[in-house]
Structures are given as structure tokens and as C-alpha cells.
PDB file of N, CA and C in Angstrom:
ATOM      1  N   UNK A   1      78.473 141.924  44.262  1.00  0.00           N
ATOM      2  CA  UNK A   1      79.353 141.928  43.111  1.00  0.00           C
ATOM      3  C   UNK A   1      80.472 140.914  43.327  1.00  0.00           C
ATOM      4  N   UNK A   2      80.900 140.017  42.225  1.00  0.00           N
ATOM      5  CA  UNK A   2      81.757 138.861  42.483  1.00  0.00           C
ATOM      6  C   UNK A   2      83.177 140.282  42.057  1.00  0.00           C
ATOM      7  N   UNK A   3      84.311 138.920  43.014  1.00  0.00           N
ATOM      8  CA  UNK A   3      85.891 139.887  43.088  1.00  0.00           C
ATOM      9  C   UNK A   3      86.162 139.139  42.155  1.00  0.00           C
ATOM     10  N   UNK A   4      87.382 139.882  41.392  1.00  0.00           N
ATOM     11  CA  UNK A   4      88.143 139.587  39.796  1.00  0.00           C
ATOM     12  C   UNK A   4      88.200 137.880  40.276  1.00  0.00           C
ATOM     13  N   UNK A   5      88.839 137.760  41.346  1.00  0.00           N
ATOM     14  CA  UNK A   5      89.655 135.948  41.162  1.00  0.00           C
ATOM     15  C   UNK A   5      88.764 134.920  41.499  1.00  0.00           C
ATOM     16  N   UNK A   6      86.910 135.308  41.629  1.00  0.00           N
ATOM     17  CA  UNK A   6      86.107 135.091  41.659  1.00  0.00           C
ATOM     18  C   UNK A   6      85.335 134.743  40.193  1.00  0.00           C
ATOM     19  N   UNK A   7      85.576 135.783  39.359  1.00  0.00           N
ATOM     20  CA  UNK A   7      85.164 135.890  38.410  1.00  0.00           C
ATOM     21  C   UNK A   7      85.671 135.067  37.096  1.00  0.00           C
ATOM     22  N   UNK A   8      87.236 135.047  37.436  1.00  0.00           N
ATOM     23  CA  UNK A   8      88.545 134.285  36.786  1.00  0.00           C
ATOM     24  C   UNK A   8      88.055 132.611  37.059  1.00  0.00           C
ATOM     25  N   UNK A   9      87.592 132.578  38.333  1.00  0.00           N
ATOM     26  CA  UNK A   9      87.585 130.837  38.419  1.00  0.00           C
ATOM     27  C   UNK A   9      86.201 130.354  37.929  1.00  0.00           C
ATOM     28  N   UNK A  10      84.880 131.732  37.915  1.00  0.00           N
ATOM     29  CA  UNK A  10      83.669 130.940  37.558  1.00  0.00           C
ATOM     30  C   UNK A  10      83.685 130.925  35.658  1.00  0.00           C
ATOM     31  N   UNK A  11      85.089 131.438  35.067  1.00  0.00           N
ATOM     32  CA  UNK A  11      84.934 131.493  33.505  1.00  0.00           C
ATOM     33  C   UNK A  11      85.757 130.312  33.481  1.00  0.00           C
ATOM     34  N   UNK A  12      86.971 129.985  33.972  1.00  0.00           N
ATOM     35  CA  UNK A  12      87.212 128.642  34.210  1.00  0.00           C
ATOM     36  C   UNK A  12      86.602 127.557  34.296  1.00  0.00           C
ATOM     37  N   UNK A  13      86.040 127.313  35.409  1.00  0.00           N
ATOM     38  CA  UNK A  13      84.956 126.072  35.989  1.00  0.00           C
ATOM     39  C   UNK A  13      84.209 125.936  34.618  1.00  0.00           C
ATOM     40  N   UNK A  14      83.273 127.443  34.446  1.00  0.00           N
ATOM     41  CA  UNK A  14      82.162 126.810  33.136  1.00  0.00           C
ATOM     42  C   UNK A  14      82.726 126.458  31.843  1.00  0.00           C
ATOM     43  N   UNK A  15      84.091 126.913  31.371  1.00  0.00           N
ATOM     44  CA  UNK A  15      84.451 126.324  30.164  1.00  0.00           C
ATOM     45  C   UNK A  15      84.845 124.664  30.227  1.00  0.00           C
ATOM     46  N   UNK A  16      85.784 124.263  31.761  1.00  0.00           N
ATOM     47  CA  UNK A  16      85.911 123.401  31.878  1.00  0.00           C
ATOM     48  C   UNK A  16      84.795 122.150  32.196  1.00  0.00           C
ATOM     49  N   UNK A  17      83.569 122.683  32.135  1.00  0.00           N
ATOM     50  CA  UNK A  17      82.189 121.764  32.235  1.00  0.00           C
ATOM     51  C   UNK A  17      81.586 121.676  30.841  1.00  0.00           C
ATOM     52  N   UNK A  18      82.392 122.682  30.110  1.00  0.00           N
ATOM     53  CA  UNK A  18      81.664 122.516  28.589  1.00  0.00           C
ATOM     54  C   UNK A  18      80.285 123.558  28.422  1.00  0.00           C
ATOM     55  N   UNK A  19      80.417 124.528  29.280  1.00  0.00           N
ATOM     56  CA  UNK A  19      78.996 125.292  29.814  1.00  0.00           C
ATOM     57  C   UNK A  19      78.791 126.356  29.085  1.00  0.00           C
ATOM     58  N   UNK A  20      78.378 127.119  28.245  1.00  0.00           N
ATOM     59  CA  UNK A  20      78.229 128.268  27.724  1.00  0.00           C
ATOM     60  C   UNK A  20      77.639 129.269  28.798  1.00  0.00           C
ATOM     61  N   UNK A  21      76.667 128.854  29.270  1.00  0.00           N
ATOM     62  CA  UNK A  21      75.596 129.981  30.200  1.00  0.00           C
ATOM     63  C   UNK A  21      76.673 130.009  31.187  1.00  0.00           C
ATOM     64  N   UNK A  22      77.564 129.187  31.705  1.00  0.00           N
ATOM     65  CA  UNK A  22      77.926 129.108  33.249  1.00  0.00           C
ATOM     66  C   UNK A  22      79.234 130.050  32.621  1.00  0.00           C
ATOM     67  N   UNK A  23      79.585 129.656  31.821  1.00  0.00           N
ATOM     68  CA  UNK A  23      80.929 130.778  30.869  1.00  0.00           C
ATOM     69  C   UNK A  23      80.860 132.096  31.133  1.00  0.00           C
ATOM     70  N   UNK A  24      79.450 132.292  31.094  1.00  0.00           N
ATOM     71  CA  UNK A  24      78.792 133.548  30.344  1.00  0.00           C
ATOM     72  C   UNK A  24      78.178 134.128  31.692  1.00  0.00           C
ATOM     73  N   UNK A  25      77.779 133.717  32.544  1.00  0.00           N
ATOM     74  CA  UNK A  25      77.446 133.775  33.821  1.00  0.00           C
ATOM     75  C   UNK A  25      77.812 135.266  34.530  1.00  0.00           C
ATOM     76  N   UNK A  26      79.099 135.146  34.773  1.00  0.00           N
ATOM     77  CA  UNK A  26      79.685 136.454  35.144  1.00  0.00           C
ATOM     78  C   UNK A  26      79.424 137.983  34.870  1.00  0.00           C
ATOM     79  N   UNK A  27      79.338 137.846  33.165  1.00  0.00           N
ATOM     80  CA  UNK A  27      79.118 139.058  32.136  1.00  0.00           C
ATOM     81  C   UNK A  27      77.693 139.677  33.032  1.00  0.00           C
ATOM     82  N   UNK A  28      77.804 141.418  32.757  1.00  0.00           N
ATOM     83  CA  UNK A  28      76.760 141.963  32.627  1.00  0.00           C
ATOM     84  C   UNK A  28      75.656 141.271  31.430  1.00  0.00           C
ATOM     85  N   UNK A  29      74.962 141.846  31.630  1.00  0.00           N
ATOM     86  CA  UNK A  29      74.071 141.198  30.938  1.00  0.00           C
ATOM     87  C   UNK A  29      74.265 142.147  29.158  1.00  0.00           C
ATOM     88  N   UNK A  30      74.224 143.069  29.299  1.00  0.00           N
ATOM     89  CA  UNK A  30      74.895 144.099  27.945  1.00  0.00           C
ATOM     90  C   UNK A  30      76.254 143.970  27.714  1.00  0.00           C
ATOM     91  N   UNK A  31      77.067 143.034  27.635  1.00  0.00           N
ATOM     92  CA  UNK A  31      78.353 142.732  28.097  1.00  0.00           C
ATOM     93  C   UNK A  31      78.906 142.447  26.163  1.00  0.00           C
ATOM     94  N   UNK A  32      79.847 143.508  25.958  1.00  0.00           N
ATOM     95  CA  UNK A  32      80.800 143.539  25.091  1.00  0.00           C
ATOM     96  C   UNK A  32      81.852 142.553  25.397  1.00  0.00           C
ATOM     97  N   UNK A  33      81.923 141.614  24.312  1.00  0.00           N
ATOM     98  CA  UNK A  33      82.946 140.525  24.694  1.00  0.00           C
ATOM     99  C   UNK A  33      83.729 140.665  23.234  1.00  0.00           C
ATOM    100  N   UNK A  34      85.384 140.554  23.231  1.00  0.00           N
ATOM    101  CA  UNK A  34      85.872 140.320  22.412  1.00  0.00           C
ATOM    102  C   UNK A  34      86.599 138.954  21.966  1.00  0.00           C
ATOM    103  N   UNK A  35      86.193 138.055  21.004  1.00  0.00           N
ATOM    104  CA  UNK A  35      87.038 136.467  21.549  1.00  0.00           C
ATOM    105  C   UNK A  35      88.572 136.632  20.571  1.00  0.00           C
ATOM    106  N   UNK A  36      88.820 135.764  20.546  1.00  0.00           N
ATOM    107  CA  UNK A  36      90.329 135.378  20.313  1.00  0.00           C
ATOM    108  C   UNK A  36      90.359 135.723  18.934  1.00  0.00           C
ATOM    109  N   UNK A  37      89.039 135.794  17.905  1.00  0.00           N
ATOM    110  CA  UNK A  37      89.234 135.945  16.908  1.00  0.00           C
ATOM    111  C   UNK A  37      89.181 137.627  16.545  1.00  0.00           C
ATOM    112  N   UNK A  38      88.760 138.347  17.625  1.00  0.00           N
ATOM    113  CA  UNK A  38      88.454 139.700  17.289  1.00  0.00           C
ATOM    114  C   UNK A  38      87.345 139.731  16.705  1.00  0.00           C
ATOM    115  N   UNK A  39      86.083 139.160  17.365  1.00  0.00           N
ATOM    116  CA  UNK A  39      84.439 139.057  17.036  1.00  0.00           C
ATOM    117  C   UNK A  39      83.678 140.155  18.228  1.00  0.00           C
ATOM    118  N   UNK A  40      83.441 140.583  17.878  1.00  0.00           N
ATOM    119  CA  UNK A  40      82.638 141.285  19.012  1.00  0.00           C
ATOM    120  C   UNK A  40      81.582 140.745  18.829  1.00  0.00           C
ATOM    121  N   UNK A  41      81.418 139.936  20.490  1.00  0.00           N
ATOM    122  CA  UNK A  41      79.634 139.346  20.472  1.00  0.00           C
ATOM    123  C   UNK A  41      79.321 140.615  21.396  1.00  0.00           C
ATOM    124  N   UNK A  42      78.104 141.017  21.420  1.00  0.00           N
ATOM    125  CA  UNK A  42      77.040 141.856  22.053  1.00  0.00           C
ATOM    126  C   UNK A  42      76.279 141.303  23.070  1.00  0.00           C
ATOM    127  N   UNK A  43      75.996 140.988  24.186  1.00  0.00           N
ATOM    128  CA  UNK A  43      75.544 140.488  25.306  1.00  0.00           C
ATOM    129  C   UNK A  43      75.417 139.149  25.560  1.00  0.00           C
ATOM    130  N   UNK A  44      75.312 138.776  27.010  1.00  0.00           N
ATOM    131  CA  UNK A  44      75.322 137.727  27.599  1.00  0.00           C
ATOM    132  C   UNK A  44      75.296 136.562  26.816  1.00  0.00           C
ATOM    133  N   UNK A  45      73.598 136.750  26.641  1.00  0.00           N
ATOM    134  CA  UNK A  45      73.117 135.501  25.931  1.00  0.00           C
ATOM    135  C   UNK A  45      73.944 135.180  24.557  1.00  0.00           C
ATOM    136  N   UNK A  46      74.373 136.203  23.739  1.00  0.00           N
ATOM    137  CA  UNK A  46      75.222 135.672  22.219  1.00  0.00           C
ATOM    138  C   UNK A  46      76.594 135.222  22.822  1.00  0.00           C
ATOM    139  N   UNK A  47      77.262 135.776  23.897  1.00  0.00           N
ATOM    140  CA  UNK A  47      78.298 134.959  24.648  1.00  0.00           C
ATOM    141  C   UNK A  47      78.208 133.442  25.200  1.00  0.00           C
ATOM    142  N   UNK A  48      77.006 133.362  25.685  1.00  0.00           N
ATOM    143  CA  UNK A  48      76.889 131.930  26.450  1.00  0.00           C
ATOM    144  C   UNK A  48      76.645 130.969  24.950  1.00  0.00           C
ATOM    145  N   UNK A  49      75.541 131.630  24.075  1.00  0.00           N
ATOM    146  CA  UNK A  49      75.806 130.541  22.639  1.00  0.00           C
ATOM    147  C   UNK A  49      77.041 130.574  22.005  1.00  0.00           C
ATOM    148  N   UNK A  50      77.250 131.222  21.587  1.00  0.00           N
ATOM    149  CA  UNK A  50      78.931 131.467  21.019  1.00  0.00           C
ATOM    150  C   UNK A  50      79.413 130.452  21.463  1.00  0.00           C
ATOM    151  N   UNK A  51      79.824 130.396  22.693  1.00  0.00           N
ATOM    152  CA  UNK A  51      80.833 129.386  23.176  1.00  0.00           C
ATOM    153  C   UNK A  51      80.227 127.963  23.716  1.00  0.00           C
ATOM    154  N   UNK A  52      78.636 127.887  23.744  1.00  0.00           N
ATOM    155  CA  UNK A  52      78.452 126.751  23.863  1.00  0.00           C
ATOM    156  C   UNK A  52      78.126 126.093  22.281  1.00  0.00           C
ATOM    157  N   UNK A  53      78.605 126.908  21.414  1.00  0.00           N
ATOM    158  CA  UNK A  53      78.819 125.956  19.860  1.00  0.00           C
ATOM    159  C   UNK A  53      79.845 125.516  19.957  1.00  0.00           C
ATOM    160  N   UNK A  54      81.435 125.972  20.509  1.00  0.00           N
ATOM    161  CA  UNK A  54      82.868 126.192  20.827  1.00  0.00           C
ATOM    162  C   UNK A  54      82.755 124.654  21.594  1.00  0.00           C
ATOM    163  N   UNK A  55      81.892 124.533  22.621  1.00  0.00           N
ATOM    164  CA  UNK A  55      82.158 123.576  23.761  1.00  0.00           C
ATOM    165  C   UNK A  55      81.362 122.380  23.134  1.00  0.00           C
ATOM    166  N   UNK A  56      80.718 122.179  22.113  1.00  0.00           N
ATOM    167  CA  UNK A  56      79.945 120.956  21.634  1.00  0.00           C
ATOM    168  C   UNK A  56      80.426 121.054  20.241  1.00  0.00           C
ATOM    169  N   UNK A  57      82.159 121.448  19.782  1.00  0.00           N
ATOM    170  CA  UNK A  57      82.428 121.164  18.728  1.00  0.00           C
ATOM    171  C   UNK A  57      84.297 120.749  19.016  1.00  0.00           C
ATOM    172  N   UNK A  58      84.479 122.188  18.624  1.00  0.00           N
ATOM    173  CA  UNK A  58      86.049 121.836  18.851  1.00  0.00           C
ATOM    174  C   UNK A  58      86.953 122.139  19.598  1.00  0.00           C
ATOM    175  N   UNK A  59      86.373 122.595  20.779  1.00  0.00           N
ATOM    176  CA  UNK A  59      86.698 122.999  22.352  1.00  0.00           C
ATOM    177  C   UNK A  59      86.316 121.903  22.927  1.00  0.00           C
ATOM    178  N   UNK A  60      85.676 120.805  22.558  1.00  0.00           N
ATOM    179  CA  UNK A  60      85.251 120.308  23.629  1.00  0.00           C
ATOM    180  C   UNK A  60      85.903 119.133  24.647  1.00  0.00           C
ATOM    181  N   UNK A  61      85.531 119.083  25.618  1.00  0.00           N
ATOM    182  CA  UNK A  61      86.720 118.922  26.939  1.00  0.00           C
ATOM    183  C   UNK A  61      88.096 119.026  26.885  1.00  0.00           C
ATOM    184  N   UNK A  62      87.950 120.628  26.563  1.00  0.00           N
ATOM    185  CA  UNK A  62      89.412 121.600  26.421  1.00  0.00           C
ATOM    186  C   UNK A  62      89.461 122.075  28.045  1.00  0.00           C
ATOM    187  N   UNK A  63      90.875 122.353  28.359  1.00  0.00           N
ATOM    188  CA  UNK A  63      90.970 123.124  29.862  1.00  0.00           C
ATOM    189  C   UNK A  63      91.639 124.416  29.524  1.00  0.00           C
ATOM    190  N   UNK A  64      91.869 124.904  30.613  1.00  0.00           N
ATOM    191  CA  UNK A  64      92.915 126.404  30.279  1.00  0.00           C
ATOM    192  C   UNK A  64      92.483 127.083  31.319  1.00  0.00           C
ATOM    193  N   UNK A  65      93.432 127.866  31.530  1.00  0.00           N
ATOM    194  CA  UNK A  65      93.938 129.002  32.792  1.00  0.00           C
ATOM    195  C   UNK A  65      93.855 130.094  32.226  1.00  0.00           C
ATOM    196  N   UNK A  66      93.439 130.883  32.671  1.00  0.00           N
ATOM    197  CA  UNK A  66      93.264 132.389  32.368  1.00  0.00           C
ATOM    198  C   UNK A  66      94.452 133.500  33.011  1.00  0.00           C
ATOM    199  N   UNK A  67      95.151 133.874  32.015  1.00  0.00           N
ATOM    200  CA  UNK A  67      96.349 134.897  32.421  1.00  0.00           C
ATOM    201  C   UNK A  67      95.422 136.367  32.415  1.00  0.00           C
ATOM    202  N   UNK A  68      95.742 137.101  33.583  1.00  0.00           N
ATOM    203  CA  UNK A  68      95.095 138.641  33.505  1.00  0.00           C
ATOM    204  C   UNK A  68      96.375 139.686  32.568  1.00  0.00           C
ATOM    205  N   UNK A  69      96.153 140.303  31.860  1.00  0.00           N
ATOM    206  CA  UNK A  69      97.461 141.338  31.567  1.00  0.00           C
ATOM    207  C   UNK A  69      97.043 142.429  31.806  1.00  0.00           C
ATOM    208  N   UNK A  70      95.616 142.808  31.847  1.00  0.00           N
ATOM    209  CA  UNK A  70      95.606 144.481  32.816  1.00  0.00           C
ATOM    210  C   UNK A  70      94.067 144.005  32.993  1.00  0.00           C
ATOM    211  N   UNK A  71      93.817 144.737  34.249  1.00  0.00           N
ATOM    212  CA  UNK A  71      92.574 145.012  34.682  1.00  0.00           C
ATOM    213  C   UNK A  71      92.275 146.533  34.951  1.00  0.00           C
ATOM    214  N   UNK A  72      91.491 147.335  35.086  1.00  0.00           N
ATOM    215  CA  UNK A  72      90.603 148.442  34.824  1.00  0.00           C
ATOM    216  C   UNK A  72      89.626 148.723  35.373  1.00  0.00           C
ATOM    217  N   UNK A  73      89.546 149.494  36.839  1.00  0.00           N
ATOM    218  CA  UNK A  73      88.092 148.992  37.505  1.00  0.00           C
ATOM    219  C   UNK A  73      87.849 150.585  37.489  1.00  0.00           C
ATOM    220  N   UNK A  74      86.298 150.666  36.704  1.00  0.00           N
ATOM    221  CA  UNK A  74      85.768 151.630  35.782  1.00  0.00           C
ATOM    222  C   UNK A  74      84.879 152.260  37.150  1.00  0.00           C
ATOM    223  N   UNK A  75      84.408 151.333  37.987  1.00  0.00           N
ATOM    224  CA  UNK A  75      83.711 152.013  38.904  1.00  0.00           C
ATOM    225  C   UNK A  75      83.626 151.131  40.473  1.00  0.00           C
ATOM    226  N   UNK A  76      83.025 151.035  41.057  1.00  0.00           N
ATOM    227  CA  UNK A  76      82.901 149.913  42.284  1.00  0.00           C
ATOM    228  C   UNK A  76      82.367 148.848  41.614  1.00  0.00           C
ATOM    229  N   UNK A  77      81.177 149.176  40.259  1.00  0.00           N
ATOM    230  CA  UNK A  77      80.530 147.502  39.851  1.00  0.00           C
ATOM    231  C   UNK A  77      81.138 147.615  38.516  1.00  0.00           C
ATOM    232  N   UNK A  78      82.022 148.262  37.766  1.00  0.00           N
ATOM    233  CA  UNK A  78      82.410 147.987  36.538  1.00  0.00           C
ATOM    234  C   UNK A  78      83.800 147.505  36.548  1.00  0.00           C
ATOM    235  N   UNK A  79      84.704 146.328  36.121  1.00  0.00           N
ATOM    236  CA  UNK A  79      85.634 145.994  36.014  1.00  0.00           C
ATOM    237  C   UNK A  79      85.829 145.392  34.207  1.00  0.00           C
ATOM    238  N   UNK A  80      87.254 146.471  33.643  1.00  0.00           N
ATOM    239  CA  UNK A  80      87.681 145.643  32.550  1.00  0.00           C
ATOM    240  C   UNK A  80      88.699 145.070  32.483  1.00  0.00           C
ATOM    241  N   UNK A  81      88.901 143.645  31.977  1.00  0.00           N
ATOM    242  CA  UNK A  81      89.695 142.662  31.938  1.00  0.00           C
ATOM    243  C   UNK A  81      90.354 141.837  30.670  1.00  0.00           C
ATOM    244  N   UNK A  82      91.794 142.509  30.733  1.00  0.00           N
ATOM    245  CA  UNK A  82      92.238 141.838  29.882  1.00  0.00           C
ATOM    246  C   UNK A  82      92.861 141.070  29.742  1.00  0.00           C
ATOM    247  N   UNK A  83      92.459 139.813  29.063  1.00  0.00           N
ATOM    248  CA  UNK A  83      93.189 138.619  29.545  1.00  0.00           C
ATOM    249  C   UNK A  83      93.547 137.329  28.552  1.00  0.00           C
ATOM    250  N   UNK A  84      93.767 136.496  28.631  1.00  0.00           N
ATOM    251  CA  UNK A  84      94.314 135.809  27.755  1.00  0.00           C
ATOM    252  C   UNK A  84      94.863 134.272  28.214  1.00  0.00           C
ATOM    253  N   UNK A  85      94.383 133.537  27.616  1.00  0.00           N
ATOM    254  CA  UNK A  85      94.257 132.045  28.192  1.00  0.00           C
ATOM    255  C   UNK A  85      95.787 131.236  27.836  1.00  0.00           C
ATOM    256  N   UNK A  86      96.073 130.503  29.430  1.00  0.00           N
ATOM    257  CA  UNK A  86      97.249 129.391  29.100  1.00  0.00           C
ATOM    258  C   UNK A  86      97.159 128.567  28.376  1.00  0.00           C
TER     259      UNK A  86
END
């Protein structure tokens, strides 16, 4: 299991490559994601497209830092994270 500041730098790295899958990488694979707009995508794969439309339109070679404001660790392999980009 990857650690939170593990997890923080591989959503980093893949946005900053323009990567959807590598974005998306981290997520469970059933992984509830909420984006900035208040969309709930439904697993991995609609996360990694989602944002690789984001990264081959008007994100693209965007950077940003990821601020944590609470984390939530649901079990030894479940962690929730709330967070919000510099």
C-alpha cells in the first residue's frame, strides 16, 4: 500500500506529465472521486479519462501542489483525503 505523501507526489507527477492513467493510478479501482466542480466520477478508469480530456485541453501543461485539509484513514488500506490544489 503506497503512504499518503507517496500518493500526494504520484497525483502530482501524473498531472504534471499531462497523464490521466498515471493521475488516476493511485485510486482504488471503485474509487469515488469528487473534482473541483462537484462531479462525482465513479471509478478509476472515468477518473484517468476525465482528466486526460482536462490534460489535452485546458489544463494542459498546468502544474500545482496539492494542499491536504483532512485525511481519514478508514482502515490500514483505506485512506480519505481531502484536499485541494495550490
Amino acid at each position: 500500500m503506497m503512504e499518503t505523501n507517496e500518493i500526494l507526489r504520484a497525483l502530482e507527477q501524473g498531472w504534471h506529465r499531462g497523464d490521466g492513467a498515471a493521475f488516476a493510478a493511485p485510486f482504488a479501482e471503485d474509487v469515488t472521486f469528487i473534482d473541483v466542480l462537484g462531479r462525482v466520477q465513479q471509478g478509476r478508469s472515468v477518473v484517468a479519462n476525465e482528466h486526460q480530456k482536462l490534460f489535452d485541453t485546458i489544463y494542459r501543461g498546468s502544474k500545482w501542489r496539492i494542499r491536504v485539509e483532512q485525511t481519514r484513514n478508514l482502515s490500514d488500506s483505506v485512506v480519505v483525503l481531502d484536499w485541494t490544489r495550490d
